[in-house]
Protein backbone atom coordinates (compact mmCIF):
# COMPACT_ATOMS: atom_id res chain seq x y z
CA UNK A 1 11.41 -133.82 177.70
CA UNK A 2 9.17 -136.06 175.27
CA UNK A 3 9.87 -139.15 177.45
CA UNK A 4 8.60 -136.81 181.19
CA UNK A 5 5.75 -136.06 178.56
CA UNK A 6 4.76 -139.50 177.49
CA UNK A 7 5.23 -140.42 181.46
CA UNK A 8 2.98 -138.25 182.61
CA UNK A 9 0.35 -138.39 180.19
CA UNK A 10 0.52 -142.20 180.80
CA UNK A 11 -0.19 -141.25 184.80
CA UNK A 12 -2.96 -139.06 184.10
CA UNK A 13 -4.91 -141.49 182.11
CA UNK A 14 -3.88 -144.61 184.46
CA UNK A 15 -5.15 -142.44 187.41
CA UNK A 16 -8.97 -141.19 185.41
CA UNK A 17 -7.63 -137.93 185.57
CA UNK A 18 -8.20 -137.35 182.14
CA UNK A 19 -10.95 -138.41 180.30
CA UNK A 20 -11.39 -141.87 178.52
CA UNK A 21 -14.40 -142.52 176.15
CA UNK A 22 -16.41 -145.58 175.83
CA UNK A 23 -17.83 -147.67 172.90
CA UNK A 24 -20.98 -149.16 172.80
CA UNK A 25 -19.26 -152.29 171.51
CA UNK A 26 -15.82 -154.19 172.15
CA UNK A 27 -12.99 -152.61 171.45
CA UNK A 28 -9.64 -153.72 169.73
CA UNK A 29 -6.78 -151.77 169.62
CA UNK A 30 -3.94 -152.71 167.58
CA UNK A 31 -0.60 -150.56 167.68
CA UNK A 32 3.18 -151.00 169.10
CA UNK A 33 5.65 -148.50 170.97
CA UNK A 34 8.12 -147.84 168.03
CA UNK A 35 7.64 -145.70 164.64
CA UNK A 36 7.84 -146.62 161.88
CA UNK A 37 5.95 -149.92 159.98
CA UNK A 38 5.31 -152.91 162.04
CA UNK A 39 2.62 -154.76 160.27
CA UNK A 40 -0.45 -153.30 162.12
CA UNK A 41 -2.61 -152.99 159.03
CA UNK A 42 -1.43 -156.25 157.91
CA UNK A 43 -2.55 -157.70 161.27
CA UNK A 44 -6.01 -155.79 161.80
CA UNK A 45 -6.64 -157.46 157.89
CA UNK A 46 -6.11 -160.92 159.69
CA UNK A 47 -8.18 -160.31 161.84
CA UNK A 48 -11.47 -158.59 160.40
CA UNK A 49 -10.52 -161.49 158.02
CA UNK A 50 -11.16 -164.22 160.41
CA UNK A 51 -14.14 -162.17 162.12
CA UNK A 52 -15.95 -162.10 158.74
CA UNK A 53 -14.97 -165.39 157.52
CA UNK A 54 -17.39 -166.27 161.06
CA UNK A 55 -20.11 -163.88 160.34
CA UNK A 56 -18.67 -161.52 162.82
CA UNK A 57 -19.63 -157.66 161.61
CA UNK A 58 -16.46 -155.39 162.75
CA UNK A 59 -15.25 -151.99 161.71
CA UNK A 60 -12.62 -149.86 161.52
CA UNK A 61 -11.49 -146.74 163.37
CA UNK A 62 -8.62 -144.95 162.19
CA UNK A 63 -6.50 -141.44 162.14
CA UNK A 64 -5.70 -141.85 158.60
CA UNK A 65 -2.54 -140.85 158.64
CA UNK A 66 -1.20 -138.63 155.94
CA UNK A 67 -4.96 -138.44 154.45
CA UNK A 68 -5.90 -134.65 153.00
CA UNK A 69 -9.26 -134.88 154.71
CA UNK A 70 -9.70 -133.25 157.95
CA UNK A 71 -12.03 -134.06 161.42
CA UNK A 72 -14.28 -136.95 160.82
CA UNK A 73 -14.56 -139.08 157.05
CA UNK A 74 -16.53 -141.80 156.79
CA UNK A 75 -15.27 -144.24 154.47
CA UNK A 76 -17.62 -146.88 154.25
CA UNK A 77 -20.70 -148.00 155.84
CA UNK A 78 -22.64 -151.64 155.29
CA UNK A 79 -19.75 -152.66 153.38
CA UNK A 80 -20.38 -150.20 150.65
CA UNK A 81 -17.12 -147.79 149.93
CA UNK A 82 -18.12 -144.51 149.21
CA UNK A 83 -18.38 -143.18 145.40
CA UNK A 84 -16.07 -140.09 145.84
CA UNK A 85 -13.42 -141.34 148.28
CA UNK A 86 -9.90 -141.26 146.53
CA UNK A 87 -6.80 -142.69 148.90
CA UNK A 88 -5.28 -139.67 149.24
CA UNK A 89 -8.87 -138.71 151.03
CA UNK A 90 -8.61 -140.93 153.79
CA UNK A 91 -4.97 -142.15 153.89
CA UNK A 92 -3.22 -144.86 151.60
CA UNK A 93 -3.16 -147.98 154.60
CA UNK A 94 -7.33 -147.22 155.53
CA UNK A 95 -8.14 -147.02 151.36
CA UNK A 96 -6.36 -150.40 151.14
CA UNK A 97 -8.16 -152.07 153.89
CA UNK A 98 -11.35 -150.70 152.90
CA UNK A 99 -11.15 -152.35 149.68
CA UNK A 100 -10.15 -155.71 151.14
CA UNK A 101 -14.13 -156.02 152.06
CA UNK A 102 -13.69 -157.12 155.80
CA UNK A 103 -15.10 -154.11 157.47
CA UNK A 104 -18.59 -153.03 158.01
CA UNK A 105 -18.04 -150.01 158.50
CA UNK A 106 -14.60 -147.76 157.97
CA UNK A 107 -14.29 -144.21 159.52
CA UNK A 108 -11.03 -141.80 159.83
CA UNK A 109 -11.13 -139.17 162.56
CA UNK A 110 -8.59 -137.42 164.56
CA UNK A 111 -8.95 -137.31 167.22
CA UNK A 112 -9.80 -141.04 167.13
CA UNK A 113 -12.41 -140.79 170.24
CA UNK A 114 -14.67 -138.90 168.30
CA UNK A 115 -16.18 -141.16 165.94
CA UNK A 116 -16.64 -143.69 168.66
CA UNK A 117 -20.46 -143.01 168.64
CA UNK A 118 -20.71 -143.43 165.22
CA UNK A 119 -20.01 -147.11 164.90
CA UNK A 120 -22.64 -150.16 165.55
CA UNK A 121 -20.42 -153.26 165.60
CA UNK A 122 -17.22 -154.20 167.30
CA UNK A 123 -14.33 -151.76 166.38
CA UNK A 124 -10.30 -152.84 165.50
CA UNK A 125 -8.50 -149.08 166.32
CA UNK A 126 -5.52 -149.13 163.76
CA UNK A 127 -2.47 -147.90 166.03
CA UNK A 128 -4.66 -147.11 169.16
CA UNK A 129 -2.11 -148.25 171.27
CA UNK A 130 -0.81 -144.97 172.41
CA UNK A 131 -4.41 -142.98 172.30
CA UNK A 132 -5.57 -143.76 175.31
CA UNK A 133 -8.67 -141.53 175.52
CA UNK A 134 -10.69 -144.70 173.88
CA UNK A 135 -11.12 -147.43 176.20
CA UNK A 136 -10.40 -150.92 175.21
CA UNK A 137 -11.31 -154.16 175.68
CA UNK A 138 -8.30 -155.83 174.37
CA UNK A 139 -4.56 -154.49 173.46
CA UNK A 140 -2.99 -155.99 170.88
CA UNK A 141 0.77 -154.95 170.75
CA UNK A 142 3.42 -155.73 167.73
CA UNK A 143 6.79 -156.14 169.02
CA UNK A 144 10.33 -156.36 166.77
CA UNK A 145 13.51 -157.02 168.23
CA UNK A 146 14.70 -153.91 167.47
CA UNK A 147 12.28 -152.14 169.35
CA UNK A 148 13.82 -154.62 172.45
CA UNK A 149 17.05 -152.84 171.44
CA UNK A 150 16.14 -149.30 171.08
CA UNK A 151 15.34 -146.46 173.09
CA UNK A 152 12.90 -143.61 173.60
CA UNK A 153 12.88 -140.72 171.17
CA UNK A 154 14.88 -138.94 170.48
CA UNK A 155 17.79 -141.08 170.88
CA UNK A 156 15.80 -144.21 169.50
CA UNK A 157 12.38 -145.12 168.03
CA UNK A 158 10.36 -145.96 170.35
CA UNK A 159 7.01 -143.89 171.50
CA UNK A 160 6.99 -145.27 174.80
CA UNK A 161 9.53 -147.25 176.68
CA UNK A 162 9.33 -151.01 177.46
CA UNK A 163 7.06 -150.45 180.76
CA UNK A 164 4.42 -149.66 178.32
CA UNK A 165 3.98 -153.47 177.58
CA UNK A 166 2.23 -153.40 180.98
CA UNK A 167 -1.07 -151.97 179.50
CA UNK A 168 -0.63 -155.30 176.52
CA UNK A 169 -3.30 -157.81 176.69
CA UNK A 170 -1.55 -159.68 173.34
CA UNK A 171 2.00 -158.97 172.42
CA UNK A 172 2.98 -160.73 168.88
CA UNK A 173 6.36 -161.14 168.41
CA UNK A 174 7.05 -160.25 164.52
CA UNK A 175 10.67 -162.07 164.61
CA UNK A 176 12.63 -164.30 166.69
CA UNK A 177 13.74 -162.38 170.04
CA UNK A 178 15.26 -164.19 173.99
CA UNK A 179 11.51 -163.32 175.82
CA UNK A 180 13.37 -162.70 179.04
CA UNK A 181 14.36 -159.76 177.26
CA UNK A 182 11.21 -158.48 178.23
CA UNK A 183 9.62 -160.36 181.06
CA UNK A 184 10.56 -157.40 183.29
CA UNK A 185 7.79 -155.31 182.03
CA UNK A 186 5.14 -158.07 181.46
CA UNK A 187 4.28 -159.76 185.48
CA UNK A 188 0.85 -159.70 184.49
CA UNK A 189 0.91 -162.65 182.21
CA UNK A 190 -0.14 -161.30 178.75
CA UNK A 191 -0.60 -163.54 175.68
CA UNK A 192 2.08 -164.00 173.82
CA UNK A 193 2.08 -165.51 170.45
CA UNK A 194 4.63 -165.20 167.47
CA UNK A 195 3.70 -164.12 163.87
CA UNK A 196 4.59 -164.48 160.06
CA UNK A 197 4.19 -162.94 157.04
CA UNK A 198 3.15 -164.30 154.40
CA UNK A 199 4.18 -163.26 150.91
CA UNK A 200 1.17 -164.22 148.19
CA UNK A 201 1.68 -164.26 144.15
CA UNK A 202 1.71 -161.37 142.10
CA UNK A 203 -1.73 -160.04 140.54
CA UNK A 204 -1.90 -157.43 137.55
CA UNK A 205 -2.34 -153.26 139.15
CA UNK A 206 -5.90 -153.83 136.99
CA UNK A 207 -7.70 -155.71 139.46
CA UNK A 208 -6.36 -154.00 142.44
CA UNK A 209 -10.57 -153.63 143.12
CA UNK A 210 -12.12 -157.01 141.92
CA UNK A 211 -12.18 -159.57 144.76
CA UNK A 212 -11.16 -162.58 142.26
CA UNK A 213 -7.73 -161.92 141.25
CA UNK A 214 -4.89 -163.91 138.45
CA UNK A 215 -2.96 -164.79 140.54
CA UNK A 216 0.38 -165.23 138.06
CA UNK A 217 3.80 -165.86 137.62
CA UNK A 218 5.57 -163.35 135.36
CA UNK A 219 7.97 -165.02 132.63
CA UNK A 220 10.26 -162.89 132.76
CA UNK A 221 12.40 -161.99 135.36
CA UNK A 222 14.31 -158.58 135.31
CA UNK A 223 11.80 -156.19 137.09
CA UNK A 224 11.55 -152.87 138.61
CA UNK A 225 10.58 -152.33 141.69
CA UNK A 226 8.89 -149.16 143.51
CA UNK A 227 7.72 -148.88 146.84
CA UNK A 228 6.83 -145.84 149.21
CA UNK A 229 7.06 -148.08 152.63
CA UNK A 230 8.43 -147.96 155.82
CA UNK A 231 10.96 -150.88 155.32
CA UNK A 232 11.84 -151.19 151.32
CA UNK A 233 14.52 -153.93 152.20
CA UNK A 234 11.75 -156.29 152.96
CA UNK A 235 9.76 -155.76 150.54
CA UNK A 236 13.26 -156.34 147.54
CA UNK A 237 13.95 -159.46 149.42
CA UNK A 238 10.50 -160.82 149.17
CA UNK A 239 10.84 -159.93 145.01
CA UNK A 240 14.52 -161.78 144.83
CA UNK A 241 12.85 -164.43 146.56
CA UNK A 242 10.38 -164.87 143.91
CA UNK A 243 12.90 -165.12 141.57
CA UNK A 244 12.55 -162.02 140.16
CA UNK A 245 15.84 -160.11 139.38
CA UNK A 246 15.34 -156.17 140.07
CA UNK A 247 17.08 -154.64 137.68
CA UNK A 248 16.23 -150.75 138.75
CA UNK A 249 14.57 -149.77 141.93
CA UNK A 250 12.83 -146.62 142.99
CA UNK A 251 12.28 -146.05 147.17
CA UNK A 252 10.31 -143.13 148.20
CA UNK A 253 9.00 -141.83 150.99
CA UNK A 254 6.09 -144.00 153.65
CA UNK A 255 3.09 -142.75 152.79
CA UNK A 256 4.29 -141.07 149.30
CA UNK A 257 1.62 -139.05 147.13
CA UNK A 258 2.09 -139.92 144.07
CA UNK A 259 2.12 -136.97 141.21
CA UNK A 260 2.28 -136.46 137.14
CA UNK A 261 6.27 -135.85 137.90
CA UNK A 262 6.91 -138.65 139.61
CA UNK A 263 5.27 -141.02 137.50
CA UNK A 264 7.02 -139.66 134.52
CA UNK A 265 10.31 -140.40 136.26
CA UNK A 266 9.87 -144.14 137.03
CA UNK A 267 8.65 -144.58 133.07
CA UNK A 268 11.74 -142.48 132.15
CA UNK A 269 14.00 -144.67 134.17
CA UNK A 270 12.80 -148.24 133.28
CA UNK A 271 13.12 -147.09 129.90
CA UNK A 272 16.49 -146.06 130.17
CA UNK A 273 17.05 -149.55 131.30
CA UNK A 274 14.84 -151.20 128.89
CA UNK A 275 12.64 -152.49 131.45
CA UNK A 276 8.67 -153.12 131.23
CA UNK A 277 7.63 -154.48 133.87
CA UNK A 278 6.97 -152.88 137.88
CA UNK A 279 6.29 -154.76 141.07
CA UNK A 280 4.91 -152.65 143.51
CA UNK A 281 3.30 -152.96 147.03
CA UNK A 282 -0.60 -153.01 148.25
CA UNK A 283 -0.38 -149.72 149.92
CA UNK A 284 1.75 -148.19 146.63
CA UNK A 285 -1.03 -149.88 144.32
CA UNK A 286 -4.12 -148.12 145.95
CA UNK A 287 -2.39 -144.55 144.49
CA UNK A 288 -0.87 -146.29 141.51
CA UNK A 289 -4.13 -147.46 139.82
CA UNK A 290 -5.26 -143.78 138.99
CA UNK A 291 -2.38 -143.66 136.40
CA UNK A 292 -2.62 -147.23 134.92
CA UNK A 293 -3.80 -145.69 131.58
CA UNK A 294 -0.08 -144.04 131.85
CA UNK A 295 1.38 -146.93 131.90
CA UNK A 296 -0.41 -148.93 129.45
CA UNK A 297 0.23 -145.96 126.69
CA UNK A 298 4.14 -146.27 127.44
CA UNK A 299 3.68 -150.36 127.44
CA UNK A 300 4.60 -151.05 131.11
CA UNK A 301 2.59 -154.07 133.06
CA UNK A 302 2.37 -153.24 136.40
CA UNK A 303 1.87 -156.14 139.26
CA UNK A 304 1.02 -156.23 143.08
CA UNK A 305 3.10 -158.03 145.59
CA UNK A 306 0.48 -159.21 148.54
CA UNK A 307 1.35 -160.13 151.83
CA UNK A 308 -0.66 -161.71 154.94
CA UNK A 309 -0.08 -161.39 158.48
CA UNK A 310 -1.14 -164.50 160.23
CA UNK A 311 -0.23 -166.24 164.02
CA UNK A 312 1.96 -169.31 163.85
CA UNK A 313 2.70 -169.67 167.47
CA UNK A 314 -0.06 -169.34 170.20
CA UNK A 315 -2.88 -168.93 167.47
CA UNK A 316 -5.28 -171.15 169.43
CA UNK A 317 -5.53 -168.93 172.47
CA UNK A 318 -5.62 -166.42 170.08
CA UNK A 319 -8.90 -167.39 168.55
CA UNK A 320 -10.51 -168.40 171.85
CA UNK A 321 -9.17 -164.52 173.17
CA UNK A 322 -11.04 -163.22 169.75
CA UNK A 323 -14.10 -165.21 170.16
CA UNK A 324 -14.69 -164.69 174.21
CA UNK A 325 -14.69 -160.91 173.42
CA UNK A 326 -16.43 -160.66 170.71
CA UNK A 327 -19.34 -163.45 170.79
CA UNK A 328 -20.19 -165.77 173.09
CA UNK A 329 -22.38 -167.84 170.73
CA UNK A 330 -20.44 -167.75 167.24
CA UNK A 331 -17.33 -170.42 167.37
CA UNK A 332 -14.05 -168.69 165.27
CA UNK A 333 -12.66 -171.15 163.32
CA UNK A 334 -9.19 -171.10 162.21
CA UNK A 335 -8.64 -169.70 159.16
């Protein structure tokens, strides 16, 4: 039933028999076909990155998933966050991007389509690949192996099936798949460019808001570590690969709200195994600094374990698709 659903719905739109809504300004979408994490926010970071790096003004448009708020929430505007916006306001994965600085302007709304109006510079759509009542001027689309492997909920975890990769201007490859796997579903010659990511050095929960960071390397070695992602294993390998030795570590929930409760259970735990120290993710840390006085009273340091999302295949075509669609007169430099 959900995959006749998805079909259909996917005819109506492809035949402007329901409604699509235009922006004033290019559009990017960024999204995939699976649930789950696939490094979309890390990827739309990238690339407001490299658009402001070039004096390029874009902004974001998002659902804010799991966020408390309801209709539309704007964010940020000029670059400015807004004094009484907490993460749990607007959704963990929008507060961390807003604080990165990139975006102009950063608005939540769901549906997406009706904020469009409200924007006056380019827009990245944060998983818009599946809400097709925006139109867009360029599709970005993540793709794992696994999603190669999978199949169509409910028997697998994918949104759409494979023909979806037909609407794809851009499909990154996130790890190391055969491409004939999918050349069936791709004749019309998309861009297709591999990605990494890139794990950065750890930087004290304190300066989670402060664009100049210490960067450092912790002494010692036996850590905890907590995360509320989609993919924890990831995230433990990138610690061990550090060389940091996790003694204890807590996995909760994507998206988690963090409470009172829960915080007293991780400092109960770490000191049960004599531990002081907790390395945490970027999305964890934007709910995690409201309880750093916590955690300075029971003598636990708490660190942030960055990552980057960056093109290391096909990144010159990239840039030139970038730049074509969003100036004609500014020249994107690599970044």
């Amino acid at each position: 039933m959900y995959n006749m659903f998805v079909k259909m719905r996917n005819y109506l739109y492809s035949h402007n028999m329901l409604k699509v809504y235009s922006s004033a300004y290019p559009v990017i979408s960024i999204g995939n076909i699976s649930s789950g994490g696939s490094g979309k926010t890390p990827c739309a970071l990238m690339i407001a990155k490299i658009c402001k790096e070039n004096g390029i003004q874009v902004s974001l448009l998002s659902s804010g998933y799991k966020r408390t708020s309801k209709g539309i929430c704007t964010v940020s505007s000029s670059y400015i966050m807004h004094n009484d916006i907490m993460p749990e306001q607007c959704g963990d994965e929008v507060y961390m991007q807003v604080i990165s600085g990139f975006y102009h302007t950063v608005i939540v709304s769901q549906p997406k389509y009706k904020a469009l109006s409200q924007f006056t510079t380019p827009i990245i759509i944060d998983d818009g690949f599946q809400h097709r009542a925006i139109k867009r001027d360029c599709n970005i689309v993540l793709l794992h192996s696994s999603d190669v492997e999978s199949n169509v909920f409910p028997w697998g975890t994918l949104r759409e099936s494979l023909n979806a990769l037909q609407r794809a201007d851009i499909i990154i490859c996130t790890d190391s798949f055969p491409l004939e796997k999918i050349e069936p579903f791709i004749k019309h010659k998309p861009l297709i460019c591999k990605s990494s990511v890139i794990v950065g050095t750890l930087y004290p929960l304190d300066e989670l808001l402060i664009s100049h960071k210490s960067y450092t390397t912790l002494q010692k070695s036996s850590v905890y570590a907590l995360s509320g992602i989609a993919h924890p294993g990831r995230f433990h390998t990138s610690i061990q690969e550090k060389g940091y030795n996790i003694i204890k570590s807590k996995v909760l929930k994507d998206h988690v709200h963090y409470t009172d409760t829960v915080i007293l259970q991780i400092i109960n735990e770490m000191k049960q195994c004599h531990l002081n120290t907790i390395i945490t993710t970027e999305k964890d840390a934007v709910k995690l600094h409201a309880y750093l006085s916590i955690f300075e009273k029971n003598s636990i340091q708490c660190f942030v374990l960055p990552i980057t999302f960056d093109i290391i295949e096909g990144k010159g075509e990239f840039l030139l698709s970038l730049q074509s669609l969003l100036t004609s007169n500014i020249s994107i430099s690599d970044i």
